[in-house]
PDB file of N, CA and C in Angstrom:
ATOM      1  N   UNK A   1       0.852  -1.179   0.000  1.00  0.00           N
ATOM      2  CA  UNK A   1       0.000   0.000   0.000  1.00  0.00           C
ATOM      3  C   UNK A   1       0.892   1.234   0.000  1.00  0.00           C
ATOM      4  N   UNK A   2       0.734   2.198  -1.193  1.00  0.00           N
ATOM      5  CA  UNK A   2       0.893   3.078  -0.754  1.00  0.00           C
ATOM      6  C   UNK A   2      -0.100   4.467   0.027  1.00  0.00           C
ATOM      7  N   UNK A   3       0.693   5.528   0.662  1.00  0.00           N
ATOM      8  CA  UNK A   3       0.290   6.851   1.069  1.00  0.00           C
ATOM      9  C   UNK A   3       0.768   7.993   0.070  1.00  0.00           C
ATOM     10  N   UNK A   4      -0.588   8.462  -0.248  1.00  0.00           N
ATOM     11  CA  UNK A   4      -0.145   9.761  -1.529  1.00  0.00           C
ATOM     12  C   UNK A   4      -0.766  10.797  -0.043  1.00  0.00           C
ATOM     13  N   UNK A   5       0.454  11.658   0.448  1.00  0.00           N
ATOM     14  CA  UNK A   5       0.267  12.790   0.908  1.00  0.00           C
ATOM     15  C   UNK A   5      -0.327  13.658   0.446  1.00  0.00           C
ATOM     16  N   UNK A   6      -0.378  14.085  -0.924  1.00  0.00           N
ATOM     17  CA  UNK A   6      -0.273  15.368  -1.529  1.00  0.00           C
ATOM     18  C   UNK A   6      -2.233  15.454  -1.946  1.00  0.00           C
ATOM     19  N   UNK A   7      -2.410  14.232  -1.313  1.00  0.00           N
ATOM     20  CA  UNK A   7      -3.591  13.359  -1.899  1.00  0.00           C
ATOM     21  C   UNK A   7      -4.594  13.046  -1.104  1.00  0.00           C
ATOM     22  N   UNK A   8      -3.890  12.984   0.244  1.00  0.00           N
ATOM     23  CA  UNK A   8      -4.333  12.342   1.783  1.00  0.00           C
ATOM     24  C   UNK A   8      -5.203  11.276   1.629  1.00  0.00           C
ATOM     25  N   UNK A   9      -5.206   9.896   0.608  1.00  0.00           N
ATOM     26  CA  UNK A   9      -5.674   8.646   0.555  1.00  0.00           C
ATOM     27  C   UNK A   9      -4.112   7.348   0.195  1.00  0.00           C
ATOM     28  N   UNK A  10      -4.376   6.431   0.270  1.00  0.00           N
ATOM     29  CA  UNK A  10      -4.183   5.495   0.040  1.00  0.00           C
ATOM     30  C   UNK A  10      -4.425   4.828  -1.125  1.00  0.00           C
ATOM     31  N   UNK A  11      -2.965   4.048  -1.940  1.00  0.00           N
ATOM     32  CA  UNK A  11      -3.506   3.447  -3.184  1.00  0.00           C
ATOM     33  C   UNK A  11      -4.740   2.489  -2.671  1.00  0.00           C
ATOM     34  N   UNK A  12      -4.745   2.188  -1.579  1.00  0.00           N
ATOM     35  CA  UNK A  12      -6.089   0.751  -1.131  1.00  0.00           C
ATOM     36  C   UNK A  12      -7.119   1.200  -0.950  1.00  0.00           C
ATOM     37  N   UNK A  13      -7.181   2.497  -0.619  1.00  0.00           N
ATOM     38  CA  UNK A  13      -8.450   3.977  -0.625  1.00  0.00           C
ATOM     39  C   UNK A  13      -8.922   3.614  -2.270  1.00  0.00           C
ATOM     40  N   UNK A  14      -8.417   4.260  -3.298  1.00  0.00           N
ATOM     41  CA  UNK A  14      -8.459   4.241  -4.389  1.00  0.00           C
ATOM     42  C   UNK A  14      -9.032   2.878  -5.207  1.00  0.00           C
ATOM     43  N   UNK A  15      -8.573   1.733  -4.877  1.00  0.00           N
ATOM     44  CA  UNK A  15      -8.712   0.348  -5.396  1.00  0.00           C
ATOM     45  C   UNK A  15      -9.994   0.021  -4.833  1.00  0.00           C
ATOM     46  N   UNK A  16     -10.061   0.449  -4.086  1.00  0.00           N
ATOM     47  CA  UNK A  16     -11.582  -0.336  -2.704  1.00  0.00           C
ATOM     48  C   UNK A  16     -12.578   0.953  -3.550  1.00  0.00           C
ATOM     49  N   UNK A  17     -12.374   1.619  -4.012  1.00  0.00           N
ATOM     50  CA  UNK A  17     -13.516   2.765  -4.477  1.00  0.00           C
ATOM     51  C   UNK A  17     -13.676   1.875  -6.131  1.00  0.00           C
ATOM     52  N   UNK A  18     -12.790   1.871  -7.084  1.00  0.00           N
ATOM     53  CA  UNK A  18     -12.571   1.163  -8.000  1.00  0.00           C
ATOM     54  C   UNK A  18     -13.432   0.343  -8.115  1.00  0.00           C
ATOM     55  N   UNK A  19     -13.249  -0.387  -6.934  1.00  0.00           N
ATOM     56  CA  UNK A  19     -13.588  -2.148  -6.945  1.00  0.00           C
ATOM     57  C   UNK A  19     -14.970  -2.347  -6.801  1.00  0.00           C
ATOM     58  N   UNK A  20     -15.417  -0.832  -6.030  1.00  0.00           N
ATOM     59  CA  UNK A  20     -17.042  -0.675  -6.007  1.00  0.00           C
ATOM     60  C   UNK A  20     -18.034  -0.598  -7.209  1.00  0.00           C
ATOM     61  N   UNK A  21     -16.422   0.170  -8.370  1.00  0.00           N
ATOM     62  CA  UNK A  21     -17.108  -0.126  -9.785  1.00  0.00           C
ATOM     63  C   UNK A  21     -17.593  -0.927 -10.286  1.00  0.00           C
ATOM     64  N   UNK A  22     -16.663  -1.904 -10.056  1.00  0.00           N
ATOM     65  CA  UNK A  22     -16.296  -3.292 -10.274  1.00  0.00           C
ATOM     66  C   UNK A  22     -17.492  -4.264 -10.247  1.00  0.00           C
ATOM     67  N   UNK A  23     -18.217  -3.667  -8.986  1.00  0.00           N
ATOM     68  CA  UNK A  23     -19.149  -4.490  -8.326  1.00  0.00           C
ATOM     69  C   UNK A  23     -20.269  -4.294  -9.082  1.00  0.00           C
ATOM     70  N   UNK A  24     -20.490  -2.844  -8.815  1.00  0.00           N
ATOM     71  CA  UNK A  24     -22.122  -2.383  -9.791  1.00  0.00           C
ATOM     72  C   UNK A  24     -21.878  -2.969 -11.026  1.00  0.00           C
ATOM     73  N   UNK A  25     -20.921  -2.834 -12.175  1.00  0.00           N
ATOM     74  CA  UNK A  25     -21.112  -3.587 -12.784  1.00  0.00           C
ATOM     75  C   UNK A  25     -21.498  -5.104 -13.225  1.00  0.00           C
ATOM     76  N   UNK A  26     -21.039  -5.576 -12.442  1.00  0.00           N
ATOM     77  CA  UNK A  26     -20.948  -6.874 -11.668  1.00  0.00           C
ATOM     78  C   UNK A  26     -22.614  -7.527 -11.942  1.00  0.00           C
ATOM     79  N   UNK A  27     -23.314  -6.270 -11.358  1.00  0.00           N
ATOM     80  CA  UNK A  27     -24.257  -6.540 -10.947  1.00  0.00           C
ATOM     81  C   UNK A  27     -25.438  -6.660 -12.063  1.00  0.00           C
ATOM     82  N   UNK A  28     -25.257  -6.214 -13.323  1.00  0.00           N
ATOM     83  CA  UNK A  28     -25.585  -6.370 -14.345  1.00  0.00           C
ATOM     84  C   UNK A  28     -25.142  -6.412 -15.714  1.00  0.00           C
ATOM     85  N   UNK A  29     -23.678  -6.815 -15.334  1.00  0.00           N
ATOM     86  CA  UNK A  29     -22.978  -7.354 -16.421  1.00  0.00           C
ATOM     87  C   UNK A  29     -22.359  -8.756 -16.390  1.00  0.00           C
ATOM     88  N   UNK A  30     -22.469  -9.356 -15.451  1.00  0.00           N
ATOM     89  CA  UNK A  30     -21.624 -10.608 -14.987  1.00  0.00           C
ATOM     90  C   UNK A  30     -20.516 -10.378 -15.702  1.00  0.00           C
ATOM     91  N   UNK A  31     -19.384 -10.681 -14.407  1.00  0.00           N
ATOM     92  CA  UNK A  31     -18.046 -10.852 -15.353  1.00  0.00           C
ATOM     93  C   UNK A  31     -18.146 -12.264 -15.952  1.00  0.00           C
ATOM     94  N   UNK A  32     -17.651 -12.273 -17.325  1.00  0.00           N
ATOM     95  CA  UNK A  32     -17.172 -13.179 -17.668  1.00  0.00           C
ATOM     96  C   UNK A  32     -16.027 -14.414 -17.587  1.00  0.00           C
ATOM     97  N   UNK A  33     -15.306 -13.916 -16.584  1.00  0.00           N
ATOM     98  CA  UNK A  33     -14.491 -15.008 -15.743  1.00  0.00           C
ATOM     99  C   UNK A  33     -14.725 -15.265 -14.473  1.00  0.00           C
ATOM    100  N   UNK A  34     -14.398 -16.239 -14.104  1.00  0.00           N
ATOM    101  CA  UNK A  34     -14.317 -17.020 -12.396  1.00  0.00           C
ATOM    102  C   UNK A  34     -13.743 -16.294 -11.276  1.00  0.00           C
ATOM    103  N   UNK A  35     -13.867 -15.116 -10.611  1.00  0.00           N
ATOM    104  CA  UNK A  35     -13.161 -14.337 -10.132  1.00  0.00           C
ATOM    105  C   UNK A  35     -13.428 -13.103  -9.839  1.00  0.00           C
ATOM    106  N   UNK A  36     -12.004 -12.296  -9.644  1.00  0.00           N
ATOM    107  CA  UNK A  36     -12.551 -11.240  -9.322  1.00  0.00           C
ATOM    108  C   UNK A  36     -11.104 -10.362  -9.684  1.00  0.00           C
ATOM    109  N   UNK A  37     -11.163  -9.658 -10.186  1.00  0.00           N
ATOM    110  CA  UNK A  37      -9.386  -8.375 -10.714  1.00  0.00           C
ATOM    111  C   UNK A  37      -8.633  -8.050  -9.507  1.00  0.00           C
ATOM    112  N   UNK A  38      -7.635  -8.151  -9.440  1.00  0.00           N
ATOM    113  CA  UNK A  38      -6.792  -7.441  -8.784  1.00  0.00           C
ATOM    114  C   UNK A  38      -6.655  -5.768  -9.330  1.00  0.00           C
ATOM    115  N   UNK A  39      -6.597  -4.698  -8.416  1.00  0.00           N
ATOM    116  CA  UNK A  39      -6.843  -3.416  -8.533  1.00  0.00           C
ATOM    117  C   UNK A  39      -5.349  -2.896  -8.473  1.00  0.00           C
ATOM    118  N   UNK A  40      -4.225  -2.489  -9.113  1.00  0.00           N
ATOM    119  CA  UNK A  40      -3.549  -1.673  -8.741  1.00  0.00           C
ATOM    120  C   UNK A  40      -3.556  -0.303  -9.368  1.00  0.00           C
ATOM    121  N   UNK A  41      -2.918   0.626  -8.079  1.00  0.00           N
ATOM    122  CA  UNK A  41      -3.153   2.021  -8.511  1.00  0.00           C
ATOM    123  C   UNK A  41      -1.332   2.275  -8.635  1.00  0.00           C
ATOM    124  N   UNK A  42      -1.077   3.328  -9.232  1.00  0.00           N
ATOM    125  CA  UNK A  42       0.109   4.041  -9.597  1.00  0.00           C
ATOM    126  C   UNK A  42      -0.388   5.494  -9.872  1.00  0.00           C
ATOM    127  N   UNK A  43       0.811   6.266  -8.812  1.00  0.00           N
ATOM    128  CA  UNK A  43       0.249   7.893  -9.723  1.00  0.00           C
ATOM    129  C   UNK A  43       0.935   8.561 -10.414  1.00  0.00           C
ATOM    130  N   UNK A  44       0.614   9.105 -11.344  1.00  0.00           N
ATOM    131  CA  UNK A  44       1.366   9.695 -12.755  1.00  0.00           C
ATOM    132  C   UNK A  44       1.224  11.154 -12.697  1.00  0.00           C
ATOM    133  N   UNK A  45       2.031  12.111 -13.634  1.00  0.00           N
ATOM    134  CA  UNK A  45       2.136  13.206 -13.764  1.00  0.00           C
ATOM    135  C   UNK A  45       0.248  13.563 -13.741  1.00  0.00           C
ATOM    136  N   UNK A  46      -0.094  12.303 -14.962  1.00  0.00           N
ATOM    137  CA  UNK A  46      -1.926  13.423 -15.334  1.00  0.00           C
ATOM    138  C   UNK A  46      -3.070  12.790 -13.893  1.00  0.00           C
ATOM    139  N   UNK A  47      -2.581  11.803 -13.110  1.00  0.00           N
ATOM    140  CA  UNK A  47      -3.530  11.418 -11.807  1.00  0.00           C
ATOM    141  C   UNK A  47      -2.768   9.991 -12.202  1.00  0.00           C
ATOM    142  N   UNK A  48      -4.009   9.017 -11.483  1.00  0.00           N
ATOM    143  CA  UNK A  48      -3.802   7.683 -11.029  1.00  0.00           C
ATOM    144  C   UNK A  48      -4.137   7.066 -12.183  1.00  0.00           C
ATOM    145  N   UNK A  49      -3.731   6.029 -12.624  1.00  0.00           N
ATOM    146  CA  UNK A  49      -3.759   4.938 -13.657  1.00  0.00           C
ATOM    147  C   UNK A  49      -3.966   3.633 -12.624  1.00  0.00           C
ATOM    148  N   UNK A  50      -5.298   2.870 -12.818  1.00  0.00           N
ATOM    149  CA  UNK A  50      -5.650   1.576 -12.556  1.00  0.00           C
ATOM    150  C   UNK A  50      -5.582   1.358 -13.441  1.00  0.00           C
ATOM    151  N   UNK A  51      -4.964  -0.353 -12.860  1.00  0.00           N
ATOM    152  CA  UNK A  51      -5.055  -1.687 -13.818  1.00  0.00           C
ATOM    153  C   UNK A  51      -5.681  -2.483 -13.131  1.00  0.00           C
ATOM    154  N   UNK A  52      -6.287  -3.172 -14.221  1.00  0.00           N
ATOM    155  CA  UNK A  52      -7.005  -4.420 -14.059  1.00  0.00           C
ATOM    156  C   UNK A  52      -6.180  -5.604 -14.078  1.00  0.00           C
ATOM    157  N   UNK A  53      -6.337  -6.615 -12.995  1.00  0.00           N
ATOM    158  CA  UNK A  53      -5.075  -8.040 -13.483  1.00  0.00           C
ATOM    159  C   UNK A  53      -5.917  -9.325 -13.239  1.00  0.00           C
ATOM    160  N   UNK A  54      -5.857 -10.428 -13.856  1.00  0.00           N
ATOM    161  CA  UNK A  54      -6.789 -11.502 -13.412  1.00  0.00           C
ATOM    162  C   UNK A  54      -6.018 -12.584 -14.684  1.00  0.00           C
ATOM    163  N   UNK A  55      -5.503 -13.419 -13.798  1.00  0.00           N
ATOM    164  CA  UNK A  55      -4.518 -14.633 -13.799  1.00  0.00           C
ATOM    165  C   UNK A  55      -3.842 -14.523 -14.859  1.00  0.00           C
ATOM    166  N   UNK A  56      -2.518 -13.615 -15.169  1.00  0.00           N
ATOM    167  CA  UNK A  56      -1.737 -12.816 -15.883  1.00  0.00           C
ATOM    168  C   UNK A  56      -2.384 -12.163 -16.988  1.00  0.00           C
ATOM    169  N   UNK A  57      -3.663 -11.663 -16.813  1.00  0.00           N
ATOM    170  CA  UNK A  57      -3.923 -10.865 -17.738  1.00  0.00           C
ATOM    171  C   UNK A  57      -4.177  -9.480 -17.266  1.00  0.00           C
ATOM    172  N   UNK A  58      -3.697  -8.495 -17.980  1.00  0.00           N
ATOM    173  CA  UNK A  58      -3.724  -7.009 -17.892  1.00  0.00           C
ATOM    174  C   UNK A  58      -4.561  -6.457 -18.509  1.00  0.00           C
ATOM    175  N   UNK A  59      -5.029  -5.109 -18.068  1.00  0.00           N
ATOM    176  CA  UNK A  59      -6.272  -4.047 -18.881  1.00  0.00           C
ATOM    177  C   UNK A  59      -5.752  -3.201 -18.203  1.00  0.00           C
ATOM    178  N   UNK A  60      -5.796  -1.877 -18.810  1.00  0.00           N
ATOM    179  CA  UNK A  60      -5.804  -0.467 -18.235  1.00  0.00           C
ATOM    180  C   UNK A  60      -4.984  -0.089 -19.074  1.00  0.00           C
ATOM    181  N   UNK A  61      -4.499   1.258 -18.408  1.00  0.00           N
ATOM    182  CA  UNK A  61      -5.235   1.771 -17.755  1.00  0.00           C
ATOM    183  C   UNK A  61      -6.068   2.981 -17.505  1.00  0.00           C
ATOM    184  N   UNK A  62      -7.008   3.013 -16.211  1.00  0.00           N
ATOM    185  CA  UNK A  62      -8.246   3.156 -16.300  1.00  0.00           C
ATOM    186  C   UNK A  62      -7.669   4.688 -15.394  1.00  0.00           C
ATOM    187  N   UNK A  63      -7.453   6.066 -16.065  1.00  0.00           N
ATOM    188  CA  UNK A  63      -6.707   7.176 -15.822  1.00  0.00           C
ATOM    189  C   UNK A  63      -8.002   7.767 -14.847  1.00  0.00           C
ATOM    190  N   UNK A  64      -7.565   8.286 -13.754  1.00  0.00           N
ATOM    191  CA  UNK A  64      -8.540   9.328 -12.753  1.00  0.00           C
ATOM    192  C   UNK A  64      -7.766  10.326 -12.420  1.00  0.00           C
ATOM    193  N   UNK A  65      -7.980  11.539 -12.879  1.00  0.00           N
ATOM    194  CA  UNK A  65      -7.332  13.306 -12.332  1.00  0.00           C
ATOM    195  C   UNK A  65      -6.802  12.877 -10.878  1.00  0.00           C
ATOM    196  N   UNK A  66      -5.613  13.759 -10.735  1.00  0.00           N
ATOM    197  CA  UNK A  66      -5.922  13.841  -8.982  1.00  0.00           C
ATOM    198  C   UNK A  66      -7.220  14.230  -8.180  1.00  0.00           C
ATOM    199  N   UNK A  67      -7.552  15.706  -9.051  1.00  0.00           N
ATOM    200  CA  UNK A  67      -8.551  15.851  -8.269  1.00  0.00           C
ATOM    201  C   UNK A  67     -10.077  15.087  -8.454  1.00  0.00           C
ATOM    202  N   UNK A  68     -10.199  14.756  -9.180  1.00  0.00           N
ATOM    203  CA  UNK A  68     -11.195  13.409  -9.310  1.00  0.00           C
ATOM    204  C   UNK A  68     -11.036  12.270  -7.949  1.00  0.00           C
ATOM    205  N   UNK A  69     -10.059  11.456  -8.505  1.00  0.00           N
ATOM    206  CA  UNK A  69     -10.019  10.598  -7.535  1.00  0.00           C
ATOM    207  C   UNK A  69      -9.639  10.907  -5.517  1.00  0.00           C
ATOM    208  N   UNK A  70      -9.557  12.089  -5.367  1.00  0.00           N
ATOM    209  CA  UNK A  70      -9.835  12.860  -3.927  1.00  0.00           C
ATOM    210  C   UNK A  70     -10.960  13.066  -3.725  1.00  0.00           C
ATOM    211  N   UNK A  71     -12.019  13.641  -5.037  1.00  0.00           N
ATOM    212  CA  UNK A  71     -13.379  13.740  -4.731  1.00  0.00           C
ATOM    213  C   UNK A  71     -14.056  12.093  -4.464  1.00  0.00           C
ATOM    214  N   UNK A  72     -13.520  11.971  -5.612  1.00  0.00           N
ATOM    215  CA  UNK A  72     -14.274  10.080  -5.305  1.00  0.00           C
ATOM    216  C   UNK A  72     -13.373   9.061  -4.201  1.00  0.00           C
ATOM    217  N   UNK A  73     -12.418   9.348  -3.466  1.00  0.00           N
ATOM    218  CA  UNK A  73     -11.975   8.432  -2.417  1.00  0.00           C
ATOM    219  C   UNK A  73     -13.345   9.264  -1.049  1.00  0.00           C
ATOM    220  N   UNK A  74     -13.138  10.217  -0.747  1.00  0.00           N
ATOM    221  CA  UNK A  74     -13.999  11.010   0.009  1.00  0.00           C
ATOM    222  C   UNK A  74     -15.308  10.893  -0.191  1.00  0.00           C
ATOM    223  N   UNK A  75     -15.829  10.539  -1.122  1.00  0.00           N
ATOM    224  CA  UNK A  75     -17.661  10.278  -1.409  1.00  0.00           C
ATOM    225  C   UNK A  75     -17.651   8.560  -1.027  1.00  0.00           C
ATOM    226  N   UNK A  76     -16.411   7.972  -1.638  1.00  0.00           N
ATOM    227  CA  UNK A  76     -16.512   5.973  -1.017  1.00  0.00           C
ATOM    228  C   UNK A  76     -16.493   6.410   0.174  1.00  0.00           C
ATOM    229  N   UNK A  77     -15.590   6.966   1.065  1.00  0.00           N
ATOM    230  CA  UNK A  77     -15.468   6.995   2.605  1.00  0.00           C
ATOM    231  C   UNK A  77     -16.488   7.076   3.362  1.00  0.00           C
ATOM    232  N   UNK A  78     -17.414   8.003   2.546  1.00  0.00           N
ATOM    233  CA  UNK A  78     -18.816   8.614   3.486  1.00  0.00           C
ATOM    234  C   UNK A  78     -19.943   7.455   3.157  1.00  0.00           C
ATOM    235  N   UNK A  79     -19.784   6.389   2.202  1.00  0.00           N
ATOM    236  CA  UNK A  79     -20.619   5.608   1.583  1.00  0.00           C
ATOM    237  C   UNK A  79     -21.214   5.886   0.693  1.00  0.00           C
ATOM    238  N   UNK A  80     -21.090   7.100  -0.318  1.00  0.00           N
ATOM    239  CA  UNK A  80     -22.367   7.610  -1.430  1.00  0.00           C
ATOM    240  C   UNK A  80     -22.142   6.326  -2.311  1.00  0.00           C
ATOM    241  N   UNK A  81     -23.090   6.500  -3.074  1.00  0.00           N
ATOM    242  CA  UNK A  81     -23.960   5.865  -4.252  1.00  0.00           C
ATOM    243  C   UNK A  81     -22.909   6.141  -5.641  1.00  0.00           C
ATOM    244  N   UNK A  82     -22.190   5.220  -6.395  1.00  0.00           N
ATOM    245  CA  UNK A  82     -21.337   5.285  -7.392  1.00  0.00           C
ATOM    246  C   UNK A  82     -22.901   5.793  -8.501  1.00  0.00           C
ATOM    247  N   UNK A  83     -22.569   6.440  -9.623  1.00  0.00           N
ATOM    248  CA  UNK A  83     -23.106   6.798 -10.275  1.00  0.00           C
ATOM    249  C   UNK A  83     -22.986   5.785 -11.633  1.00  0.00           C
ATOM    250  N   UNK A  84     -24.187   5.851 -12.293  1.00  0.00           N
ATOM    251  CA  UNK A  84     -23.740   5.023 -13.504  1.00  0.00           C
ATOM    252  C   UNK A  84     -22.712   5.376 -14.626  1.00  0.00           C
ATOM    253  N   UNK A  85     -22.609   6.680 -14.861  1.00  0.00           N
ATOM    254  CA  UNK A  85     -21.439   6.962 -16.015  1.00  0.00           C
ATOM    255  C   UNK A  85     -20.265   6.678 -15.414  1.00  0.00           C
ATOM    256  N   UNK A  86     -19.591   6.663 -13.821  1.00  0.00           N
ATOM    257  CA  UNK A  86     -18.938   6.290 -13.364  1.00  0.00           C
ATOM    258  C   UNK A  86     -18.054   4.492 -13.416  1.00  0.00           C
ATOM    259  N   UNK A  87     -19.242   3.648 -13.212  1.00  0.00           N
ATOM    260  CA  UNK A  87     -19.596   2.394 -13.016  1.00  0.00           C
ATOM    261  C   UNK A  87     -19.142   2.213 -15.068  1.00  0.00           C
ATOM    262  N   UNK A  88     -19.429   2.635 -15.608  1.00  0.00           N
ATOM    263  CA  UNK A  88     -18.729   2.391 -17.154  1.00  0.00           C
ATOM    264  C   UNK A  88     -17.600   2.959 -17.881  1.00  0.00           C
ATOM    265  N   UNK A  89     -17.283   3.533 -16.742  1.00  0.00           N
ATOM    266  CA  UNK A  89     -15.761   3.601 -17.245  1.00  0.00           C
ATOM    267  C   UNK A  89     -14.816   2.529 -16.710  1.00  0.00           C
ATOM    268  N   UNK A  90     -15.234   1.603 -15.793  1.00  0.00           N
ATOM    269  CA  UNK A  90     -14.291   0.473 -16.081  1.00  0.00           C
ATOM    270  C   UNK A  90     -14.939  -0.964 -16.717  1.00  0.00           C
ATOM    271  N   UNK A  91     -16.000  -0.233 -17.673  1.00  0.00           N
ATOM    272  CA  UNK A  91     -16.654  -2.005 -18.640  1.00  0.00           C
ATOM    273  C   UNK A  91     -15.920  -2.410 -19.654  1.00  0.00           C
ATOM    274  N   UNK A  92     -14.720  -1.622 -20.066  1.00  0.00           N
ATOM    275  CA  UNK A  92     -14.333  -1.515 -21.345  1.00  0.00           C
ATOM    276  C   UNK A  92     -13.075  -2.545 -20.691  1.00  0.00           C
ATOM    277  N   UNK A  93     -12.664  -2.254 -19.514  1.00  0.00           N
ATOM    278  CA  UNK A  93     -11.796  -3.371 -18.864  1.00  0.00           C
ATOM    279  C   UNK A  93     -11.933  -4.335 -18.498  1.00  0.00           C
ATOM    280  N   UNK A  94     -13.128  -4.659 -17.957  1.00  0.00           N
ATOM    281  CA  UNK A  94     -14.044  -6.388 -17.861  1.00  0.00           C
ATOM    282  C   UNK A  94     -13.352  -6.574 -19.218  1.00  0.00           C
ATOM    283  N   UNK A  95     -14.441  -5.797 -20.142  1.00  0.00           N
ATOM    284  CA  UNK A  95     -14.538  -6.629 -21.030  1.00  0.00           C
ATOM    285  C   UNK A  95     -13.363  -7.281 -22.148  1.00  0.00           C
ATOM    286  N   UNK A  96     -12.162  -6.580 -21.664  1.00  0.00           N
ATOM    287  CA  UNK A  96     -10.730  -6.851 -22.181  1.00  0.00           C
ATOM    288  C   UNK A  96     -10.317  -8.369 -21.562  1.00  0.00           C
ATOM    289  N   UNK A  97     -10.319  -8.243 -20.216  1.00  0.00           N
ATOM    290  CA  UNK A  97     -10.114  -9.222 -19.334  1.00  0.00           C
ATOM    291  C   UNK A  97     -10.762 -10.409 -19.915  1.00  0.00           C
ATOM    292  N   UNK A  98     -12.221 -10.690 -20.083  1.00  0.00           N
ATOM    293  CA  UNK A  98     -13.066 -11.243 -20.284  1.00  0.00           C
ATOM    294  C   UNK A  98     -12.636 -12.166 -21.723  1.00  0.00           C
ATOM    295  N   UNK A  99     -12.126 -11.112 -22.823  1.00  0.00           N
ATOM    296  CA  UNK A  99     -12.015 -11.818 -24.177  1.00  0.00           C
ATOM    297  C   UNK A  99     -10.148 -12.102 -24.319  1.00  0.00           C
ATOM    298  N   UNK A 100      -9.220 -11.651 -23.398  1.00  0.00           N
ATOM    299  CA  UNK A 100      -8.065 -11.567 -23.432  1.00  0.00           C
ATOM    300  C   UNK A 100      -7.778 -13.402 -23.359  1.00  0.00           C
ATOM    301  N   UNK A 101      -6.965 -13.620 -24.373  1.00  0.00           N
ATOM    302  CA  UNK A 101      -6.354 -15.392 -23.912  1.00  0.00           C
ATOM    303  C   UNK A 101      -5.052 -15.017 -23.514  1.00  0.00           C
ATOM    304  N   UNK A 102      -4.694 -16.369 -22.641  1.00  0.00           N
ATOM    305  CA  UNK A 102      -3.045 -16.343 -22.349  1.00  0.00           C
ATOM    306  C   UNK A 102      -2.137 -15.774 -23.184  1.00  0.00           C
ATOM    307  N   UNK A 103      -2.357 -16.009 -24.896  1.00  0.00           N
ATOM    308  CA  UNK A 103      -1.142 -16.082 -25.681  1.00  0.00           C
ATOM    309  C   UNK A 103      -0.787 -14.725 -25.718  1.00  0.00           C
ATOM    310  N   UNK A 104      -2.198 -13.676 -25.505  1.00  0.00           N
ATOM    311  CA  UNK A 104      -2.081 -12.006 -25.637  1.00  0.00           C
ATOM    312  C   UNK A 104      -0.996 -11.076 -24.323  1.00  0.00           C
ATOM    313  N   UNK A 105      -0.373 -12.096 -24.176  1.00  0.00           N
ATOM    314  CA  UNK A 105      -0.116 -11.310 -22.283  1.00  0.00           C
ATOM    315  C   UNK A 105       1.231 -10.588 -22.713  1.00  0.00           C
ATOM    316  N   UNK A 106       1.453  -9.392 -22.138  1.00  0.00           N
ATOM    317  CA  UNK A 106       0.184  -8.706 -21.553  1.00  0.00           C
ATOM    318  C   UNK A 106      -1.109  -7.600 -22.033  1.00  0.00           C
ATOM    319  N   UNK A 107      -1.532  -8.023 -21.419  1.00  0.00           N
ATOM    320  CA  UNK A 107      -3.171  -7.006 -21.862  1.00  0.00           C
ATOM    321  C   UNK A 107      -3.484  -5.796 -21.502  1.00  0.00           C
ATOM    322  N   UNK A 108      -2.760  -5.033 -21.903  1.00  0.00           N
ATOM    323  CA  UNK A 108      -3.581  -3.456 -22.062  1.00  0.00           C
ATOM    324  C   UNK A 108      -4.136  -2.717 -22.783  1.00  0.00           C
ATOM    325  N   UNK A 109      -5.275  -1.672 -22.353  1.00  0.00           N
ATOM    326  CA  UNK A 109      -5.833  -1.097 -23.168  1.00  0.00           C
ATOM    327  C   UNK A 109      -5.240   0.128 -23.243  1.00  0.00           C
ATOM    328  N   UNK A 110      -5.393   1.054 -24.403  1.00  0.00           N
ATOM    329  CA  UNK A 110      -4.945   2.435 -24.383  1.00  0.00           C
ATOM    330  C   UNK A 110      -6.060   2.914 -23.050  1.00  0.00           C
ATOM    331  N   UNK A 111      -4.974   4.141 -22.474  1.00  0.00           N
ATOM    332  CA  UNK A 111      -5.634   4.767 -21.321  1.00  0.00           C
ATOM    333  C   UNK A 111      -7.059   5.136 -21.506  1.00  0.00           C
ATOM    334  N   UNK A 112      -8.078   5.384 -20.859  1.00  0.00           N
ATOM    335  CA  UNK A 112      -9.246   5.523 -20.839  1.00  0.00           C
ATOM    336  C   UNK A 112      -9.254   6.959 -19.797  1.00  0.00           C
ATOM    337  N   UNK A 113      -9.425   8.023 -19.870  1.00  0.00           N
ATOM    338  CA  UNK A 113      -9.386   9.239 -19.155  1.00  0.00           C
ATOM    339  C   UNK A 113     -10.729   9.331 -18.166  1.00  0.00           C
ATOM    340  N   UNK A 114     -11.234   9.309 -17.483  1.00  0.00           N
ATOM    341  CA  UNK A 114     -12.625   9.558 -17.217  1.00  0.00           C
ATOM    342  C   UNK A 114     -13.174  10.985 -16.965  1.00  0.00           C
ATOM    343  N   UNK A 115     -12.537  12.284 -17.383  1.00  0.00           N
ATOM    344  CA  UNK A 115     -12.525  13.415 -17.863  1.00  0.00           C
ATOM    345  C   UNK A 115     -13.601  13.235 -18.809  1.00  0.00           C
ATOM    346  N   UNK A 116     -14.514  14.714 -18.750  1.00  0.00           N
ATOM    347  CA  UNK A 116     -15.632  14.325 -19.922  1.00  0.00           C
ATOM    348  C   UNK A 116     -16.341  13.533 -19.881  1.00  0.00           C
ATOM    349  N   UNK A 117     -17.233  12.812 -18.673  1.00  0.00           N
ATOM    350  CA  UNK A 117     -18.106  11.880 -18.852  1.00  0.00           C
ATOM    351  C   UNK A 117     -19.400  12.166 -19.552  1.00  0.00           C
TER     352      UNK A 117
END
């Protein structure tokens, strides 16, 4: 785990908000594999880049502003309600995961910004 000071969350702050995506989708998309993604966060000059990982396969990544992902670690914290345009910016990564075979590894998608929803 990391601590982004500049940020006052946690990459596991970030992943656990993610993963909530993860879920709503979940919830009416079934993933198509047995499982469930591993979430990692990294932060970059333009914000955080998630990846998606599920049994050496890669997707992402799935780009959030700094100040985005401070607003959205702080709305998971309090418990709000993920929104649906939210919840589809990571379907495009299921669905990589989902159709990705072994021989493709590794699996990424060009970045996905969630700027402009």
């Amino acid at each position: 785990m990391t601590y982004f000071t500049d940020s006052n969350f946690s990459s596991s702050d970030l992943a656990g908000y993610v993963a909530t995506l993860v879920l709503q989708d979940q919830k009416s998309n079934q993933l198509g594999f047995g499982g469930f993604p591993q979430i990692t966060v990294e932060q970059h000059p333009d914000g955080f880049h998630c990846y998606f990982d599920y049994q050496g396969r890669r997707a992402g990544p799935l780009v959030i502003p700094a100040q985005d992902a401070k607003q959205r670690v702080k709305a998971y914290e309090q418990g709000a309600a993920v929104n649906t345009a939210e919840v589809k910016t990571v379907q495009p990564f299921m669905a990589m995961l989902e159709s990705a075979s072994p021989t493709e590894l590794p699996f990424e998608a060009e970045g996905v910004n969630t700027n402009g929803r």
